[in-house]
PDB file of N, CA and C in Angstrom:
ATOM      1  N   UNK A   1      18.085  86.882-148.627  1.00  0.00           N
ATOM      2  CA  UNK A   1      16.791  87.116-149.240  1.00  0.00           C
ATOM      3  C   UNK A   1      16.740  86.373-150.568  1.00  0.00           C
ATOM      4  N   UNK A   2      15.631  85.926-150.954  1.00  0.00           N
ATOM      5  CA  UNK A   2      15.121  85.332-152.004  1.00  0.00           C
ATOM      6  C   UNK A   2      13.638  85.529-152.789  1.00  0.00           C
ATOM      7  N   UNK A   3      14.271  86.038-154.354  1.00  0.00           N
ATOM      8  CA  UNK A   3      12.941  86.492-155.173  1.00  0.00           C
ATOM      9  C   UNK A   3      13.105  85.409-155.721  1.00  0.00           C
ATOM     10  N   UNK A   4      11.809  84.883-156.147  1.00  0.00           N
ATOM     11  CA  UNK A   4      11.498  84.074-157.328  1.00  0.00           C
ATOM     12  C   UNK A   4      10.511  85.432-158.555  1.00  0.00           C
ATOM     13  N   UNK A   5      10.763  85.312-159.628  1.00  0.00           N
ATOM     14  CA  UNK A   5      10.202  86.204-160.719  1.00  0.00           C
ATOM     15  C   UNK A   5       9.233  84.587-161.285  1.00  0.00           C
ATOM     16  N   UNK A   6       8.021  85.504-161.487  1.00  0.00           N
ATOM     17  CA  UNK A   6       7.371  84.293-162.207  1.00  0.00           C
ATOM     18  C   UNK A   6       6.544  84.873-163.148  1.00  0.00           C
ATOM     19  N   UNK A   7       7.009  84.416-164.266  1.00  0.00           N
ATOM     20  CA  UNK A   7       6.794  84.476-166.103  1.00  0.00           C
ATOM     21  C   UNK A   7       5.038  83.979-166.180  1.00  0.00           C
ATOM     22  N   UNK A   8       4.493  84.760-166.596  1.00  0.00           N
ATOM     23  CA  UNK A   8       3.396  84.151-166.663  1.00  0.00           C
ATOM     24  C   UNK A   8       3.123  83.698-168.561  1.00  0.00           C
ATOM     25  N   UNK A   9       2.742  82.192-169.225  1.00  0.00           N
ATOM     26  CA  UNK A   9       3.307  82.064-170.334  1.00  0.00           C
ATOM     27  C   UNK A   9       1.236  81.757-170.658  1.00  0.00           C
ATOM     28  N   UNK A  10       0.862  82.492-171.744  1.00  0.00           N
ATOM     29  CA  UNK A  10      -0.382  82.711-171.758  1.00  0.00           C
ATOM     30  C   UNK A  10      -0.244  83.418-173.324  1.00  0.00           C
ATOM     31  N   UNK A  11      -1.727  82.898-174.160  1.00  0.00           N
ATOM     32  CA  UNK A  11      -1.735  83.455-175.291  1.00  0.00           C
ATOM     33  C   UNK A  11      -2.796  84.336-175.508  1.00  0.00           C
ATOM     34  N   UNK A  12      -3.259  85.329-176.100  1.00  0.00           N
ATOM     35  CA  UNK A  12      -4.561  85.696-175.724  1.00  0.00           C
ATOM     36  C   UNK A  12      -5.124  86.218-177.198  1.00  0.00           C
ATOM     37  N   UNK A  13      -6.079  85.960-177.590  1.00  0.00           N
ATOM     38  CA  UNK A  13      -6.983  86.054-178.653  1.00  0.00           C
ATOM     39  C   UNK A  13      -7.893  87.059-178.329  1.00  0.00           C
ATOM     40  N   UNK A  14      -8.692  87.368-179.520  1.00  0.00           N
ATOM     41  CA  UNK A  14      -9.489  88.315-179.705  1.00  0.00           C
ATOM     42  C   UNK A  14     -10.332  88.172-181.029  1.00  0.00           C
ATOM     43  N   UNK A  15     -11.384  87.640-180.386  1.00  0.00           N
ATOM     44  CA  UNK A  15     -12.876  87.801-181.496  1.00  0.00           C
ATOM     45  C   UNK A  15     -13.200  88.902-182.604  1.00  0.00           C
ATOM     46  N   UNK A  16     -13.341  88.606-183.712  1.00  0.00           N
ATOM     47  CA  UNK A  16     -14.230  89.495-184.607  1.00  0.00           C
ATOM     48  C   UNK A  16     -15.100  90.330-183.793  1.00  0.00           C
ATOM     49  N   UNK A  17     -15.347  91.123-184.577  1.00  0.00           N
ATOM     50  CA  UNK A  17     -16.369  92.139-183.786  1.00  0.00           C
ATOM     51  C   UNK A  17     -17.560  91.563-184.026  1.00  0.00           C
ATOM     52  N   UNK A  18     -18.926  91.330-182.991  1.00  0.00           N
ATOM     53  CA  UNK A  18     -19.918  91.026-183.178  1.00  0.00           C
ATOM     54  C   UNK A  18     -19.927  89.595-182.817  1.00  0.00           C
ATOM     55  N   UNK A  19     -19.252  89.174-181.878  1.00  0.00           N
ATOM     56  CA  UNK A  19     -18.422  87.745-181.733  1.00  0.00           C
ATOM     57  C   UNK A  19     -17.665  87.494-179.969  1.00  0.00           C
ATOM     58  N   UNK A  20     -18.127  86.504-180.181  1.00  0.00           N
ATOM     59  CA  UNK A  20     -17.314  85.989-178.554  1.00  0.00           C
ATOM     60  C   UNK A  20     -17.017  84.742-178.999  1.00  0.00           C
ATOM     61  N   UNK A  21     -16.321  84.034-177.829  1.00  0.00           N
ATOM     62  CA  UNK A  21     -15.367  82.762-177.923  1.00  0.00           C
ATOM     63  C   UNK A  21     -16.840  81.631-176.965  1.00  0.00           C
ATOM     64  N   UNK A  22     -16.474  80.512-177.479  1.00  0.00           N
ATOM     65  CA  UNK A  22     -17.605  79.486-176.730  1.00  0.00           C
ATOM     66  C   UNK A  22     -16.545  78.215-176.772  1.00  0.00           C
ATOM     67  N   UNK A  23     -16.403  77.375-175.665  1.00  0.00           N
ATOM     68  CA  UNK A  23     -15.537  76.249-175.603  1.00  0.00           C
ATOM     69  C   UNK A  23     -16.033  75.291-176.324  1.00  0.00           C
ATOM     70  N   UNK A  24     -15.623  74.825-177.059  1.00  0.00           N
ATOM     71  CA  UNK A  24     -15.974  73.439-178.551  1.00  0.00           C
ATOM     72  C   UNK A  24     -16.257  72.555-176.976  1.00  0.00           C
ATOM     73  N   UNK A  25     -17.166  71.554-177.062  1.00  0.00           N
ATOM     74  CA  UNK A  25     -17.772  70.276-175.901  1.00  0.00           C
ATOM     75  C   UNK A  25     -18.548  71.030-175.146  1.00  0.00           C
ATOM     76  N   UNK A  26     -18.390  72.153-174.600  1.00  0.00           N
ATOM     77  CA  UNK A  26     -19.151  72.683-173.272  1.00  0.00           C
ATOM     78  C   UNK A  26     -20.085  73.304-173.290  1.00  0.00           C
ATOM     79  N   UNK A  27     -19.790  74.071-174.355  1.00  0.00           N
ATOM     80  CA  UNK A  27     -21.198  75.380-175.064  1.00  0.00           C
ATOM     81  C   UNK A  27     -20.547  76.342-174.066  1.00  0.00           C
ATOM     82  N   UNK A  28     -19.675  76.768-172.937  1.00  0.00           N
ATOM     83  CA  UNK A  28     -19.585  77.461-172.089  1.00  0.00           C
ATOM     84  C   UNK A  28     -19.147  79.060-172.904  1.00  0.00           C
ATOM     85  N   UNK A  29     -19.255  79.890-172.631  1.00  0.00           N
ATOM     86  CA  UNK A  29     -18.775  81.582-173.495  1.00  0.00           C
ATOM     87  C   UNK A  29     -18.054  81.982-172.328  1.00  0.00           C
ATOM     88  N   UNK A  30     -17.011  82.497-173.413  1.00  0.00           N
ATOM     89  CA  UNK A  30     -15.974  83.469-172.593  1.00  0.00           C
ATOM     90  C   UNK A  30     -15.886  84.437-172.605  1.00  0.00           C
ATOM     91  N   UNK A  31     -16.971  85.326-174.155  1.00  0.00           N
ATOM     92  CA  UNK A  31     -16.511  86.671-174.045  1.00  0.00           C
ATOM     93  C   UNK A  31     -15.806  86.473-175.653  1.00  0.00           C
ATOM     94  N   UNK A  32     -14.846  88.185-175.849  1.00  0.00           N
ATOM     95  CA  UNK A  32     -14.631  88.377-176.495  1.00  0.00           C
ATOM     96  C   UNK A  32     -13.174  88.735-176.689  1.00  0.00           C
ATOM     97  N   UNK A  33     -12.754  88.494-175.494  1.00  0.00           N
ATOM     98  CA  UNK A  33     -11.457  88.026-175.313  1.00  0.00           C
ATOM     99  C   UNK A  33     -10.700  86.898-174.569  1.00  0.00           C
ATOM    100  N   UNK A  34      -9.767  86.165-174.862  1.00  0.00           N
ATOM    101  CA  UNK A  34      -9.249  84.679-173.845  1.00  0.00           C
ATOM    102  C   UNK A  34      -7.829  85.468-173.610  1.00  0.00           C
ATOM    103  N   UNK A  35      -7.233  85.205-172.410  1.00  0.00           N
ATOM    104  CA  UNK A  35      -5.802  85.001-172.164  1.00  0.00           C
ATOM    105  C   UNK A  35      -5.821  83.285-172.053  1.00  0.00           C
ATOM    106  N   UNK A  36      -5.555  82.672-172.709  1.00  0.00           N
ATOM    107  CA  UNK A  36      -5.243  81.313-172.872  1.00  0.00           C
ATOM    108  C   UNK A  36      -3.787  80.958-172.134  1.00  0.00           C
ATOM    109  N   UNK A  37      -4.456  79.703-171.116  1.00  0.00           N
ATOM    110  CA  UNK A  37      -2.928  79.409-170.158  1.00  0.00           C
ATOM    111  C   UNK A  37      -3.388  77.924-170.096  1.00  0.00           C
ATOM    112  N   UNK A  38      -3.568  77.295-168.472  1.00  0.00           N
ATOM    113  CA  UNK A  38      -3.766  76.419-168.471  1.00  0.00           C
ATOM    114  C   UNK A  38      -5.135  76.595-167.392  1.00  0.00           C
ATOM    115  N   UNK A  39      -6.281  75.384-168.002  1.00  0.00           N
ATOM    116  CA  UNK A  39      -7.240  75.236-167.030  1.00  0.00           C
ATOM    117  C   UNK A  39      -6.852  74.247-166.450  1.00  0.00           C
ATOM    118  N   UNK A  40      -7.708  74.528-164.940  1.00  0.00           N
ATOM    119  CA  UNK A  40      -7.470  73.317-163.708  1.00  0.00           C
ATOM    120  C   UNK A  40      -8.800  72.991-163.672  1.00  0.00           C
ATOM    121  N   UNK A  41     -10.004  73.758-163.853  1.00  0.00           N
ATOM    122  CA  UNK A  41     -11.482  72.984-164.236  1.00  0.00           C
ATOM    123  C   UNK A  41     -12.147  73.494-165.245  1.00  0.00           C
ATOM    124  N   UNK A  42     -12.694  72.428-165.977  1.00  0.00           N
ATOM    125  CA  UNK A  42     -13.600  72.715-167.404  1.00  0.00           C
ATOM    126  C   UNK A  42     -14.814  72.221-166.913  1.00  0.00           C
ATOM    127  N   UNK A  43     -15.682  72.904-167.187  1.00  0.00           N
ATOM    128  CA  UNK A  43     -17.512  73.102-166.831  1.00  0.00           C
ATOM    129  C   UNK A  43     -17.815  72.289-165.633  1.00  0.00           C
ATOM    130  N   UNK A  44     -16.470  73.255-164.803  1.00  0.00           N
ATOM    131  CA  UNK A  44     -17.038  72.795-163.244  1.00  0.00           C
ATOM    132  C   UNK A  44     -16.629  72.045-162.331  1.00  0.00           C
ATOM    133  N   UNK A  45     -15.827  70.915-163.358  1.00  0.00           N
ATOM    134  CA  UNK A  45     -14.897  69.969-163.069  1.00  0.00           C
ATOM    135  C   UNK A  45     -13.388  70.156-162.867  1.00  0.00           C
ATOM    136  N   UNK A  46     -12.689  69.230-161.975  1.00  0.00           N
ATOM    137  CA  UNK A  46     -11.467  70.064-161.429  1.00  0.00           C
ATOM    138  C   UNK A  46     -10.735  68.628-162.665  1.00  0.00           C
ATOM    139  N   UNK A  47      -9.996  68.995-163.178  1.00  0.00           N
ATOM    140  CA  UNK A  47      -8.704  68.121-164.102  1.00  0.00           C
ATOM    141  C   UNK A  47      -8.003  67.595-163.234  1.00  0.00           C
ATOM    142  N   UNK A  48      -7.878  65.877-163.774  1.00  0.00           N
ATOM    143  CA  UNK A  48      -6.589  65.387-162.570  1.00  0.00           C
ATOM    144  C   UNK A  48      -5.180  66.012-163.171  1.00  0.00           C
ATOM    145  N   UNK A  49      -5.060  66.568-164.539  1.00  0.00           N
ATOM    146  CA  UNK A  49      -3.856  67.248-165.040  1.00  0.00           C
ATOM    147  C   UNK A  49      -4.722  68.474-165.702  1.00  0.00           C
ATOM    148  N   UNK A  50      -3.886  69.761-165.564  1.00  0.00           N
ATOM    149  CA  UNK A  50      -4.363  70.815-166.171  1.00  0.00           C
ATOM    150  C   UNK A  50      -4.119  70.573-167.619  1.00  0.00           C
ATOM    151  N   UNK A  51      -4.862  71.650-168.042  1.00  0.00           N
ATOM    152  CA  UNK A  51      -5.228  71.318-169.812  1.00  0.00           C
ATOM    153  C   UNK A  51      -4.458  72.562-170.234  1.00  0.00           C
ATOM    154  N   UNK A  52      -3.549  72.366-170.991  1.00  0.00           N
ATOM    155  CA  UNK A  52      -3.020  73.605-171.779  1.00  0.00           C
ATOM    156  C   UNK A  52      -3.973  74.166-172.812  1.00  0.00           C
ATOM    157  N   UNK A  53      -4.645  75.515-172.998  1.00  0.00           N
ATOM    158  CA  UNK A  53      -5.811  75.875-173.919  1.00  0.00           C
ATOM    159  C   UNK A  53      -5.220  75.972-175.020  1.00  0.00           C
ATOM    160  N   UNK A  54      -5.986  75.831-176.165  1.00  0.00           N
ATOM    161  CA  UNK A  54      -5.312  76.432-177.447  1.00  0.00           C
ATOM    162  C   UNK A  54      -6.383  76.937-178.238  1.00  0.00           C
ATOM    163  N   UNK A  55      -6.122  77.757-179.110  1.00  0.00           N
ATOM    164  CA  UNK A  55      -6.974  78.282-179.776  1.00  0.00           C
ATOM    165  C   UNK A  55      -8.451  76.960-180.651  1.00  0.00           C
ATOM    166  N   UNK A  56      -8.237  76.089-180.175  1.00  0.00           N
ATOM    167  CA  UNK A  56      -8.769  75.511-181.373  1.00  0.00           C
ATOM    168  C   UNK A  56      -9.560  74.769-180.235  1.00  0.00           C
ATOM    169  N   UNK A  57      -9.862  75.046-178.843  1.00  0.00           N
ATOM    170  CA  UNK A  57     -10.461  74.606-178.260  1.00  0.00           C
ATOM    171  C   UNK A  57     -11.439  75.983-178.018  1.00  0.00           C
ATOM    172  N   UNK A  58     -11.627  76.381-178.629  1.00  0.00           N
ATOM    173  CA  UNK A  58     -12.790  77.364-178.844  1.00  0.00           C
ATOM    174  C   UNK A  58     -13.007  77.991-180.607  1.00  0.00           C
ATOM    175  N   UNK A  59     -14.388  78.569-180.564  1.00  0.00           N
ATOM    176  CA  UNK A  59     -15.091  78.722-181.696  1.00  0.00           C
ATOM    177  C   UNK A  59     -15.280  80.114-181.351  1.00  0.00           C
ATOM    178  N   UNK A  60     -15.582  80.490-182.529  1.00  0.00           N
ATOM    179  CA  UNK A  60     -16.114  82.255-182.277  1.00  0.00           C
ATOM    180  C   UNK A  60     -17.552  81.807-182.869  1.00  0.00           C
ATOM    181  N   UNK A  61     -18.541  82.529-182.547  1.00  0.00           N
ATOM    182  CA  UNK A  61     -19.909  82.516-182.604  1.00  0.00           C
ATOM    183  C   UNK A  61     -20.592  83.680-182.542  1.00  0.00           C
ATOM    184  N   UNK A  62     -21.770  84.379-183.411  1.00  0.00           N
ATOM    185  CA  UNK A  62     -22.465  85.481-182.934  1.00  0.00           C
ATOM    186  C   UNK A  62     -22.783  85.675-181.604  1.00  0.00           C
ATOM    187  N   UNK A  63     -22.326  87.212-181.278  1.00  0.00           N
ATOM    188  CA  UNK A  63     -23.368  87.269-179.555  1.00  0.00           C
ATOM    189  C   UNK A  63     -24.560  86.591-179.750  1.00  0.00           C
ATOM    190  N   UNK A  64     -25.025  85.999-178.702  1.00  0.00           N
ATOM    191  CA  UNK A  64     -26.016  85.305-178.446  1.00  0.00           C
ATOM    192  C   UNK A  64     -26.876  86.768-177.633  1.00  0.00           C
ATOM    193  N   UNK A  65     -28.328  86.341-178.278  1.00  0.00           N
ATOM    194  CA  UNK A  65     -29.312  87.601-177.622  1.00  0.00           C
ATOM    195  C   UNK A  65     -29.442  87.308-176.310  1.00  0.00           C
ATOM    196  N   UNK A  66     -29.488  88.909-175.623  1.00  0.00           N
ATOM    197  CA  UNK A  66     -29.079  88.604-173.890  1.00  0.00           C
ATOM    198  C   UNK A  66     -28.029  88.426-173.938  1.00  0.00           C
ATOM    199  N   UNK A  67     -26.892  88.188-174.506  1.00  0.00           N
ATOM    200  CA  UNK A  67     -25.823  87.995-173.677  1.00  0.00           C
ATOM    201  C   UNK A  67     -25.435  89.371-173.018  1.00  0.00           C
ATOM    202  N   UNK A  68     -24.624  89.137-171.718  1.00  0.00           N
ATOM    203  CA  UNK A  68     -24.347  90.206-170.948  1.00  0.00           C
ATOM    204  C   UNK A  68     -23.315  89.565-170.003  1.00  0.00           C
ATOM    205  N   UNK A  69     -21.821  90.415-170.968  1.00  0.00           N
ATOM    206  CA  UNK A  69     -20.460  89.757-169.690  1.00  0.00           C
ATOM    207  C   UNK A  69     -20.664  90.396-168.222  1.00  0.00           C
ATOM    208  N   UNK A  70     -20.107  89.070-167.820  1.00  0.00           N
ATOM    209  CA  UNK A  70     -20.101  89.666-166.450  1.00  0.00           C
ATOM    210  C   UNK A  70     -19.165  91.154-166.146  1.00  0.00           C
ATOM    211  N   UNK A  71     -19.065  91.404-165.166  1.00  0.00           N
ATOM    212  CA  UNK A  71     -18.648  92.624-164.533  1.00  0.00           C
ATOM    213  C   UNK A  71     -16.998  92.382-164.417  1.00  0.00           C
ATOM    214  N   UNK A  72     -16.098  92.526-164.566  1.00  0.00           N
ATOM    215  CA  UNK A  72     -14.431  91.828-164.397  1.00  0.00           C
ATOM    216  C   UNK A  72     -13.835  92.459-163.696  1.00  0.00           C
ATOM    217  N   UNK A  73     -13.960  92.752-162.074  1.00  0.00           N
ATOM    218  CA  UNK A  73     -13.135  93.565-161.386  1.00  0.00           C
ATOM    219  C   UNK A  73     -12.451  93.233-160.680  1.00  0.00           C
ATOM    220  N   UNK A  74     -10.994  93.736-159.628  1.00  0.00           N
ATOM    221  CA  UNK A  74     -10.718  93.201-158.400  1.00  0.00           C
ATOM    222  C   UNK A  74     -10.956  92.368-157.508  1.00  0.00           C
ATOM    223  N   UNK A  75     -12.576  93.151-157.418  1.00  0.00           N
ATOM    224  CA  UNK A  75     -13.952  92.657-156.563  1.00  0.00           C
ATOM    225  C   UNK A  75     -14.612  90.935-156.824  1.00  0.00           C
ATOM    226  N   UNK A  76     -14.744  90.628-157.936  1.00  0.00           N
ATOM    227  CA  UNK A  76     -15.076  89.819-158.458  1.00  0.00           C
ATOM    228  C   UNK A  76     -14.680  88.570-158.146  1.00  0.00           C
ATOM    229  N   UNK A  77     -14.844  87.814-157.117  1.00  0.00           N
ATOM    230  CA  UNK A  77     -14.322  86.481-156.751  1.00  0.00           C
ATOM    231  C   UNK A  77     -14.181  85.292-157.877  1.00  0.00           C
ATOM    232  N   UNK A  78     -14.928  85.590-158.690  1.00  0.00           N
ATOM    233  CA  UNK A  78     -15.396  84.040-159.673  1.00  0.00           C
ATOM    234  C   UNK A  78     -14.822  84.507-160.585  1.00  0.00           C
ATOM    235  N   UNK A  79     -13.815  85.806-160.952  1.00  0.00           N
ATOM    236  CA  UNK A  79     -13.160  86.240-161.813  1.00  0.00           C
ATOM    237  C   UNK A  79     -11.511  86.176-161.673  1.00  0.00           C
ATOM    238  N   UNK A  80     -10.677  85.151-161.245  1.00  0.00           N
ATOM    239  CA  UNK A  80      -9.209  85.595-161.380  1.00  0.00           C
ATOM    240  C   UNK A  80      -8.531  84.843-161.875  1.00  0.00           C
ATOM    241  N   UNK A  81      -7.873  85.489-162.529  1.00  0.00           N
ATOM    242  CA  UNK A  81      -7.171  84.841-163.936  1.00  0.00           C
ATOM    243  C   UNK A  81      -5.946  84.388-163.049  1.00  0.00           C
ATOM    244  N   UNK A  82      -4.837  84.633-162.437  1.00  0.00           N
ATOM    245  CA  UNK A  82      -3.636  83.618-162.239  1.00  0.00           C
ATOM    246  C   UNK A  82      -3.797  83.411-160.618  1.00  0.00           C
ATOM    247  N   UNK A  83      -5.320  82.874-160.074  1.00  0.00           N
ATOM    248  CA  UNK A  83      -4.915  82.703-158.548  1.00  0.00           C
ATOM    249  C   UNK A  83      -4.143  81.247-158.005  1.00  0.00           C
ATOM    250  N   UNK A  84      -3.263  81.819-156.841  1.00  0.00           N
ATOM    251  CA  UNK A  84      -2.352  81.084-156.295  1.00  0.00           C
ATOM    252  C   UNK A  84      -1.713  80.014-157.368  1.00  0.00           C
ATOM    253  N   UNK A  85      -0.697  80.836-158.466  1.00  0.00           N
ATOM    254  CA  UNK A  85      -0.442  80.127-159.200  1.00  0.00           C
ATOM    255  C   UNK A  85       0.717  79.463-158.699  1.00  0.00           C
ATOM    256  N   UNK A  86       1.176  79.477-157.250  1.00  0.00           N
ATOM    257  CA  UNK A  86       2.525  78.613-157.072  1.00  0.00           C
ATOM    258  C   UNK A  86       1.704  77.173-156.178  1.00  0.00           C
ATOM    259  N   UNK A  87       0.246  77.279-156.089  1.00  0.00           N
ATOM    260  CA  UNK A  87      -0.421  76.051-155.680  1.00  0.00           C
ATOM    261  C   UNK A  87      -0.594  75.310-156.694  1.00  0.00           C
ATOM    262  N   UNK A  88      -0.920  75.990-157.934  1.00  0.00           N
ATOM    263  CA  UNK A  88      -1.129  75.267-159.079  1.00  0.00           C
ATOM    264  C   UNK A  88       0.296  74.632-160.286  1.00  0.00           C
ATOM    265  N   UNK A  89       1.617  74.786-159.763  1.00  0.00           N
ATOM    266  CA  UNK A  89       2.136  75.000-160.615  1.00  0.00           C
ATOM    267  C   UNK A  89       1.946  73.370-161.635  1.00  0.00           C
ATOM    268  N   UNK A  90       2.381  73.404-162.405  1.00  0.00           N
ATOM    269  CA  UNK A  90       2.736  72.591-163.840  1.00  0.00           C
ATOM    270  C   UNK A  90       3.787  71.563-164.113  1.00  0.00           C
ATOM    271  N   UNK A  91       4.078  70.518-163.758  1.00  0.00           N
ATOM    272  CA  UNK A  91       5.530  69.739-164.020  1.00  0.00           C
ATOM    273  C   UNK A  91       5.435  69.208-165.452  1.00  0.00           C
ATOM    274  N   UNK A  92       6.529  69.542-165.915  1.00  0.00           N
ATOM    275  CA  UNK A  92       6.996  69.578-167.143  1.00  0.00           C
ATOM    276  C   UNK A  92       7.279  68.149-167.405  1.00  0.00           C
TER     277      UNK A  92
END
């Protein structure tokens, strides 16, 4: 038998109150919290190399009126933070 353990290496921030995160180039909002890892698409687009995030690729900004996060559940298809991360992995 064979386990592989896999480390998930991710930073995660947190907005002022009264405040969410917006990607600097995209205008895109994340909310008011990031687990920062690596993206495989930015506004839609798939990366021929994933992008390691860093804090400085986002801005904090007043809620915008209307804003309303989405729903973040199980359920949520357009919501998952580490899917099939051994399809995606990273060469160093």
């Amino acid at each position: 038998m064979t386990i592989d353990t896999i480390t998930y290496d991710y930073t995660l921030i947190k907005a002022d109150e009264g405040k969410v995160f917006r990607r600097k180039g995209t205008e895109e909002i994340f909310g008011e919290e990031i687990a920062l890892g690596y993206s495989y698409y930015i506004d839609g687009v798939k990366l021929d190399e994933p992008h390691k995030d860093v804090p400085e690729d986002f801005e904090e900004i007043d809620i915008p009126e209307g804003y309303c996060p989405e729903e973040e559940s199980e359920d949520n298809e357009e919501y998952v933070e580490f899917e099939n991360i051994e399809d995606n992995e990273v060469q160093s």
